[in-house]
PDB file of N, CA and C in Angstrom:
ATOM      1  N   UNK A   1      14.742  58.732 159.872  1.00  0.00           N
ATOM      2  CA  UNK A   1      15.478  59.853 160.415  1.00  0.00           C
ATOM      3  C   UNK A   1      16.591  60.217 159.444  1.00  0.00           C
ATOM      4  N   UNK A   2      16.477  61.520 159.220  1.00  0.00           N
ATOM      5  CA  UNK A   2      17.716  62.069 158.371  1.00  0.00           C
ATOM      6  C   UNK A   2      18.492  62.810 158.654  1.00  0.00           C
ATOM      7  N   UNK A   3      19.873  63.100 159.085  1.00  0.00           N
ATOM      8  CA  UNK A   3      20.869  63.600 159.836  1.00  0.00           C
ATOM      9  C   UNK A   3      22.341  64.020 158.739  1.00  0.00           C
ATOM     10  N   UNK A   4      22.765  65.064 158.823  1.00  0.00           N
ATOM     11  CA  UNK A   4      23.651  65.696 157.934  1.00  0.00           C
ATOM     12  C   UNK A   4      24.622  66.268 158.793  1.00  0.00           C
ATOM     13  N   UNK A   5      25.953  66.035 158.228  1.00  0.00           N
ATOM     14  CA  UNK A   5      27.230  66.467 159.107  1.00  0.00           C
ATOM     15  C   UNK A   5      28.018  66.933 157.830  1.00  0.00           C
ATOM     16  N   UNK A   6      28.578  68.285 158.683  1.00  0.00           N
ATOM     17  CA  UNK A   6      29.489  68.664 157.178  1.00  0.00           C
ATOM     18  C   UNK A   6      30.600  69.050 158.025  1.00  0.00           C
ATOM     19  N   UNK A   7      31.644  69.021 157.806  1.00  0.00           N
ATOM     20  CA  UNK A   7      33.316  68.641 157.977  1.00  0.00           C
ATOM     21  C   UNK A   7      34.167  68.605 157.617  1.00  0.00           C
ATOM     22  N   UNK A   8      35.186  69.086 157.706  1.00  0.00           N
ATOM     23  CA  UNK A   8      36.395  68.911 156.742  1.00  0.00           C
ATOM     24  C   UNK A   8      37.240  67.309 157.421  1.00  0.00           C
ATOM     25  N   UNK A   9      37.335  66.665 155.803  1.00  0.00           N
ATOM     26  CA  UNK A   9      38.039  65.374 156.534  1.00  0.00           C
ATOM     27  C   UNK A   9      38.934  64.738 157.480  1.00  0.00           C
ATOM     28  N   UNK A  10      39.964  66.305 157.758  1.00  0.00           N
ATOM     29  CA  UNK A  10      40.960  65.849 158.740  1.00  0.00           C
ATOM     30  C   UNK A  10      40.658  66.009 159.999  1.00  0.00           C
ATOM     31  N   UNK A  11      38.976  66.439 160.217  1.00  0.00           N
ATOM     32  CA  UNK A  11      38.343  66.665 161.269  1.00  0.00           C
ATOM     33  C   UNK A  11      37.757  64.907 161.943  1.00  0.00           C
ATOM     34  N   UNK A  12      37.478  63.979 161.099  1.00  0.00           N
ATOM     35  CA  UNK A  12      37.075  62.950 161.008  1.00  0.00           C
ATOM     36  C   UNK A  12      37.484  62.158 162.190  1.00  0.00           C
ATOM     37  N   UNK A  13      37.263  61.310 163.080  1.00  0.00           N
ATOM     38  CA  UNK A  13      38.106  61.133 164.081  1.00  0.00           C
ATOM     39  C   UNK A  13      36.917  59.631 164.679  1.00  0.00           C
ATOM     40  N   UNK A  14      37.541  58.774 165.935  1.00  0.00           N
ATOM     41  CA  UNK A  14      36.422  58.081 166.444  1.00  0.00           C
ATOM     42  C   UNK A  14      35.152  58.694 167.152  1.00  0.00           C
ATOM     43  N   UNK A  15      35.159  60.129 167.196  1.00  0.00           N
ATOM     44  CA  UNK A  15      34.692  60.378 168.003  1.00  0.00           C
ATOM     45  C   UNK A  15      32.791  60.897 167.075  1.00  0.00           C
ATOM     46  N   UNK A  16      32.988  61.253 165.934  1.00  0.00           N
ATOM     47  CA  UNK A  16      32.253  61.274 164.762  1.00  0.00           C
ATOM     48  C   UNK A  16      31.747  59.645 164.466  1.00  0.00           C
ATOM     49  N   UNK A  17      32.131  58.727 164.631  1.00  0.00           N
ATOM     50  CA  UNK A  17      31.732  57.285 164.786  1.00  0.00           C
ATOM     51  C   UNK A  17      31.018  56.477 165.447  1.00  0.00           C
ATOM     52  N   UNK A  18      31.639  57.714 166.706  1.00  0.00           N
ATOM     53  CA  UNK A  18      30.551  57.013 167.899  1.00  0.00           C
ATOM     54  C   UNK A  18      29.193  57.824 168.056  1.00  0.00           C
ATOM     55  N   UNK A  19      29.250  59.313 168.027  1.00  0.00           N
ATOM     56  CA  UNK A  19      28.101  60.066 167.755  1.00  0.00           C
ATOM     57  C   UNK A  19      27.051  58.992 166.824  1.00  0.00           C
ATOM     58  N   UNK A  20      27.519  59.104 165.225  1.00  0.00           N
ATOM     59  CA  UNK A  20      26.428  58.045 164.924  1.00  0.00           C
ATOM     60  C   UNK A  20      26.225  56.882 165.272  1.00  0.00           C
ATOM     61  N   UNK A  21      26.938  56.303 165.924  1.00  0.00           N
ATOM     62  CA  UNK A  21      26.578  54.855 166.285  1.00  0.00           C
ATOM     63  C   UNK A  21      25.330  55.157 167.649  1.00  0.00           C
ATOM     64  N   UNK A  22      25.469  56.379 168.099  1.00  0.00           N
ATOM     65  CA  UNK A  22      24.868  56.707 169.074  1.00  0.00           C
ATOM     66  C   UNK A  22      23.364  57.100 168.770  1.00  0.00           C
ATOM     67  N   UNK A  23      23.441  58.042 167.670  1.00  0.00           N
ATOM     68  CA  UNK A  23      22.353  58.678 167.207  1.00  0.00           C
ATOM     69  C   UNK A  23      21.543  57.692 166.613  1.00  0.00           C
ATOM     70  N   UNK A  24      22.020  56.869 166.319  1.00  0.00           N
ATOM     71  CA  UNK A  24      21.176  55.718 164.954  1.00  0.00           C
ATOM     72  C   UNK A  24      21.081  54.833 165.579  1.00  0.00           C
ATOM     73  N   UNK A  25      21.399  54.106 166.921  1.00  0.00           N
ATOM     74  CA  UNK A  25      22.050  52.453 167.422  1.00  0.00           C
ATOM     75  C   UNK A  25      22.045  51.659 166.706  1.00  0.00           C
ATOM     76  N   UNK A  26      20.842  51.002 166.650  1.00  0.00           N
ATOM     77  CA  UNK A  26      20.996  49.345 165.676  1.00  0.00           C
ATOM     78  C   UNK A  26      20.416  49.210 164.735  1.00  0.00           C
ATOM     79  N   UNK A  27      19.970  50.550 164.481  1.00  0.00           N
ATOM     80  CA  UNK A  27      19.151  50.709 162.886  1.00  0.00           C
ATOM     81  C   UNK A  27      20.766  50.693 161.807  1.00  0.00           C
ATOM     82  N   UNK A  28      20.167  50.073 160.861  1.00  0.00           N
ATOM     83  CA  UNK A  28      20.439  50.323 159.350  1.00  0.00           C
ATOM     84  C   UNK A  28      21.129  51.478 158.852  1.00  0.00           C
ATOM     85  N   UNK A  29      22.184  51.988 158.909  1.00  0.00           N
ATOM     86  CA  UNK A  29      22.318  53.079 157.656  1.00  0.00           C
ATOM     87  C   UNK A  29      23.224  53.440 156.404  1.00  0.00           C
ATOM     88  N   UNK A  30      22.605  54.253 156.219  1.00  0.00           N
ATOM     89  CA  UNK A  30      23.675  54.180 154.601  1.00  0.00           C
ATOM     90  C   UNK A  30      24.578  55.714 154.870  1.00  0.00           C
ATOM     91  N   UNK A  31      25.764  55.385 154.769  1.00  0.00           N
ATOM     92  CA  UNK A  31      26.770  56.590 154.397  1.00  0.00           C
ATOM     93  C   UNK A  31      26.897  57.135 153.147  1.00  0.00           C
ATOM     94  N   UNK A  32      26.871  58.160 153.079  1.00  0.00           N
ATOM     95  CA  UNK A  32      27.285  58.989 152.334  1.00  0.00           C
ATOM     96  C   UNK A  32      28.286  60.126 151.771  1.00  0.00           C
ATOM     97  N   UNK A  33      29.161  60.101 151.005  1.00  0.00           N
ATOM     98  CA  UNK A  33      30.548  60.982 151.047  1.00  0.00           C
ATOM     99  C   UNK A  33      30.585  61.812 150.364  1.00  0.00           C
ATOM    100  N   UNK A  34      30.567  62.950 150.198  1.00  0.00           N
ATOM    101  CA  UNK A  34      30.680  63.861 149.023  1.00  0.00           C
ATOM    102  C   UNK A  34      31.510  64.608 149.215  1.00  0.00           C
ATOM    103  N   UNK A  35      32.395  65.113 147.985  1.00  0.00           N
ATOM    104  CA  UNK A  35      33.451  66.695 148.049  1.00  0.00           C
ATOM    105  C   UNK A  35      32.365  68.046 147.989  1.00  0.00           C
ATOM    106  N   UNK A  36      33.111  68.700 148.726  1.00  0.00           N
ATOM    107  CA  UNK A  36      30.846  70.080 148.463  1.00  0.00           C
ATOM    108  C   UNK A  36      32.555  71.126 147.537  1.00  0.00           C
ATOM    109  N   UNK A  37      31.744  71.595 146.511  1.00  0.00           N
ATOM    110  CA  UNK A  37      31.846  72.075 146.075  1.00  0.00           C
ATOM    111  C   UNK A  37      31.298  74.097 146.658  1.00  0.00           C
ATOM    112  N   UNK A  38      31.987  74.608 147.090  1.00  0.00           N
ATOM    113  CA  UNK A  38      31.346  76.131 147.446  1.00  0.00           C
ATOM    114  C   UNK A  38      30.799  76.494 146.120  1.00  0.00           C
ATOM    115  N   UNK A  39      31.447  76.751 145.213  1.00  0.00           N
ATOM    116  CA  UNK A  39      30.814  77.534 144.360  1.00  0.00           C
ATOM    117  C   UNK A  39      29.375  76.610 143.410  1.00  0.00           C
ATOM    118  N   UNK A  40      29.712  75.420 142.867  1.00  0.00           N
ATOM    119  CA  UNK A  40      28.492  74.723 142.369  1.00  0.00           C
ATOM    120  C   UNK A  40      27.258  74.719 143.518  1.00  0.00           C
ATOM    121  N   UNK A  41      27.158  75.085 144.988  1.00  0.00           N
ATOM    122  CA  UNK A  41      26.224  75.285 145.697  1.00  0.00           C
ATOM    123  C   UNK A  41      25.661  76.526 145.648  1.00  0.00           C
ATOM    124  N   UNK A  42      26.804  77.389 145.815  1.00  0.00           N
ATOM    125  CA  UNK A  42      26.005  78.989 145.682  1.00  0.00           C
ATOM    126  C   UNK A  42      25.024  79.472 144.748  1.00  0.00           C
ATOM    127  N   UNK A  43      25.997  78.881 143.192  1.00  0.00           N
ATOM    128  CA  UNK A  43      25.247  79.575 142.704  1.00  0.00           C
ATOM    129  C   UNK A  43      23.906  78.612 141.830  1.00  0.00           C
ATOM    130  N   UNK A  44      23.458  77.762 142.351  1.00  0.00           N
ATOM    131  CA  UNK A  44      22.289  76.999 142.485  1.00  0.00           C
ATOM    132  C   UNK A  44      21.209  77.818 142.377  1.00  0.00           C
ATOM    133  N   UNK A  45      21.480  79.076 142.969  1.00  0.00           N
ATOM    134  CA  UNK A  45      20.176  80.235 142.507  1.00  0.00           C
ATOM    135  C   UNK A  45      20.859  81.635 142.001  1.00  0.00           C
ATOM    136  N   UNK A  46      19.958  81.823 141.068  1.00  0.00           N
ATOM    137  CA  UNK A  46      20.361  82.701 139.965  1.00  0.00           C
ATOM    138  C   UNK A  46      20.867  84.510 140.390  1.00  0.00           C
ATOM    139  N   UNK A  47      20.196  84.475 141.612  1.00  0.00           N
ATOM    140  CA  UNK A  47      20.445  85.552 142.693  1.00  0.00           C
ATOM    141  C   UNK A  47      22.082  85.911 142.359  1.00  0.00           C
ATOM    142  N   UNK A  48      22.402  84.558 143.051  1.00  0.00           N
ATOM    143  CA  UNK A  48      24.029  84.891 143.863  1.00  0.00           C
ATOM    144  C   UNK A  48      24.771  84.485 142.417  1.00  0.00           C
ATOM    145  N   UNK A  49      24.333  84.069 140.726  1.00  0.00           N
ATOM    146  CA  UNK A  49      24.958  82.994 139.902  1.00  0.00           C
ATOM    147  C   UNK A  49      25.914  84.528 139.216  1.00  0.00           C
ATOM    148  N   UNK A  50      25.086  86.075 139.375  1.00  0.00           N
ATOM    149  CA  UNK A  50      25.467  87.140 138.379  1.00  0.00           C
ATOM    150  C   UNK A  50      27.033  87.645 139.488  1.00  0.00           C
ATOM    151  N   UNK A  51      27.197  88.092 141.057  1.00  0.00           N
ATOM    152  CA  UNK A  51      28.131  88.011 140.997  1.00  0.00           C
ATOM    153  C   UNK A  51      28.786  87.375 141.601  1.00  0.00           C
ATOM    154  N   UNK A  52      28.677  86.015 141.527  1.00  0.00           N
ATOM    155  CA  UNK A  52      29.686  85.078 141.629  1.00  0.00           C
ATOM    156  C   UNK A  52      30.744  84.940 140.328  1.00  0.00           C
ATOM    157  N   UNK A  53      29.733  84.699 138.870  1.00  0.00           N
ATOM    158  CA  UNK A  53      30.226  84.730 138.220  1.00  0.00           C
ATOM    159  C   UNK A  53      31.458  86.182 137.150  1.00  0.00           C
ATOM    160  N   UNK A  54      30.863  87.283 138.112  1.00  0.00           N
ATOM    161  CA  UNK A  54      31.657  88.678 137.815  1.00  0.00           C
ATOM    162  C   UNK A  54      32.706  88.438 138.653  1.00  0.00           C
ATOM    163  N   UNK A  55      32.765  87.994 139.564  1.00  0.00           N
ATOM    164  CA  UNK A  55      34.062  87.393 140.347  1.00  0.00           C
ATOM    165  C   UNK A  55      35.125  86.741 140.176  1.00  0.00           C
ATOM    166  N   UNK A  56      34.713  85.665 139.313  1.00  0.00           N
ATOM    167  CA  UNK A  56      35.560  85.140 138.881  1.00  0.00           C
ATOM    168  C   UNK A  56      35.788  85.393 137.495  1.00  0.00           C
ATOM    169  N   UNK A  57      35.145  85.864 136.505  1.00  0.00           N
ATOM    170  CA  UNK A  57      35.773  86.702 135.523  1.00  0.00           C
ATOM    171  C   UNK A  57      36.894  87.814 135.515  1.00  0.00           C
ATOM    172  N   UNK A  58      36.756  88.763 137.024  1.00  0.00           N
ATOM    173  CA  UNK A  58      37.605  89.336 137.093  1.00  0.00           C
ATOM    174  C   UNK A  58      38.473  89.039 137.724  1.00  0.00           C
ATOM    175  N   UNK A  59      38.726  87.627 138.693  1.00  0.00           N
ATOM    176  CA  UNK A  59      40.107  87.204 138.584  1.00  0.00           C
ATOM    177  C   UNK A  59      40.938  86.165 137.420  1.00  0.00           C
ATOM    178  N   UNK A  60      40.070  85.657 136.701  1.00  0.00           N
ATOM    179  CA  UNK A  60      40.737  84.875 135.451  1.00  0.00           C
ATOM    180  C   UNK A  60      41.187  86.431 134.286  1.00  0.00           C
ATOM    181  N   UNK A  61      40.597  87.237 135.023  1.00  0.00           N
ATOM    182  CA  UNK A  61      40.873  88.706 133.736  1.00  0.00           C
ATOM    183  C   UNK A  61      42.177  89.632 134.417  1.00  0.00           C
ATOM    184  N   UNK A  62      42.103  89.399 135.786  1.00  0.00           N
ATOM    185  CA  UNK A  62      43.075  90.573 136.461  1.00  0.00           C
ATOM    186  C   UNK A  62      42.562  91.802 136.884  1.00  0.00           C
ATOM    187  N   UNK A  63      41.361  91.754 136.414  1.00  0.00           N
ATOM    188  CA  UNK A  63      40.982  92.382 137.008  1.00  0.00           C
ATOM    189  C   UNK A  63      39.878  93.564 137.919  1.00  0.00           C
ATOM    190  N   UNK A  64      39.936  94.856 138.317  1.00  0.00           N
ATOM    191  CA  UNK A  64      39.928  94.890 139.876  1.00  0.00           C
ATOM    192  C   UNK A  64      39.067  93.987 140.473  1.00  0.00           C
ATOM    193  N   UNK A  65      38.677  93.203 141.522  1.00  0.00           N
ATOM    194  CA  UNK A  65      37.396  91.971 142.111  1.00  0.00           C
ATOM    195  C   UNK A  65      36.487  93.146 142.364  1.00  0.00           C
ATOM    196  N   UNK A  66      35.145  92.357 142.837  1.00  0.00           N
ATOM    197  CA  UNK A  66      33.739  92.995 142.819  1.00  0.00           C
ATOM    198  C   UNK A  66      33.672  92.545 144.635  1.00  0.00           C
ATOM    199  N   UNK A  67      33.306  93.338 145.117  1.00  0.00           N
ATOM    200  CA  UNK A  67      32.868  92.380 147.017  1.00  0.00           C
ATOM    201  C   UNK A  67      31.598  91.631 146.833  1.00  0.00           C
ATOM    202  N   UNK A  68      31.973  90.755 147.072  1.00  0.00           N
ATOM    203  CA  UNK A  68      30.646  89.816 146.722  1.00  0.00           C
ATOM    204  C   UNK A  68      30.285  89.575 148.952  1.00  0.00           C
ATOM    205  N   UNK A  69      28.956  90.281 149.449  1.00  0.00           N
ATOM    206  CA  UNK A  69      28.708  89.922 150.700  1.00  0.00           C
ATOM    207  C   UNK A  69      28.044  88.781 150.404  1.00  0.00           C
ATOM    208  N   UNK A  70      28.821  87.943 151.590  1.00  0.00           N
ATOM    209  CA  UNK A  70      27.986  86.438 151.953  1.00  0.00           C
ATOM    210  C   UNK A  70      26.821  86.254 152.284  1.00  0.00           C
ATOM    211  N   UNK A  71      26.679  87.429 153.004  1.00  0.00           N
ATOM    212  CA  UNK A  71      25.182  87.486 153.783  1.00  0.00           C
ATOM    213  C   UNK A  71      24.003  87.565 153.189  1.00  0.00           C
ATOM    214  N   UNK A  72      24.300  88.214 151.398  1.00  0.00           N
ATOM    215  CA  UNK A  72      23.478  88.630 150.667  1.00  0.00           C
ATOM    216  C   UNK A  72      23.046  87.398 149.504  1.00  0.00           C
ATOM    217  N   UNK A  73      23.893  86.644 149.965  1.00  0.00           N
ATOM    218  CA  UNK A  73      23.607  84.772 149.430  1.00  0.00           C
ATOM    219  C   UNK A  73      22.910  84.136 149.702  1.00  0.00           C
ATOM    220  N   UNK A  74      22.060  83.216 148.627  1.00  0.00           N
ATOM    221  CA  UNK A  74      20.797  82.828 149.159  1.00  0.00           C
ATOM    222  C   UNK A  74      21.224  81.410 149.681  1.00  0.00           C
TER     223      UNK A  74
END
């Protein structure tokens, strides 16, 4: 069984502890921790990589930003 929780850490609490202790009981498991990165995920496909990356060119440049819709992210 494979199960994924995403969270911000100060969300973390006993109550996230007991869920898995619940979901898994007396099986075995391995934790896993990662920082997620937004942008190294997005642009994972080449779709969303052209303006993500016009985005942030034009704020390291000043300038005007591009609207980048979320919705239009793969």
């Amino acid at each position: 069984m494979h199960t994924s929780y995403r969270l911000n850490a100060k969300d973390l609490d006993h109550h996230c502890l007991e869920s898995l202790k619940a979901l898994f009981q007396n099986r075995e498991i391995a934790i896993v921790v990662y920082d997620v990165d937004e942008i190294a995920y997005l642009s994972r496909s080449e779709a969303n990589q052209r303006p993500l990356l016009r985005a942030i060119e034009n704020a390291e440049n000043g300038t005007s930003p591009i609207a980048v819709n979320l919705e239009e992210l793969e």
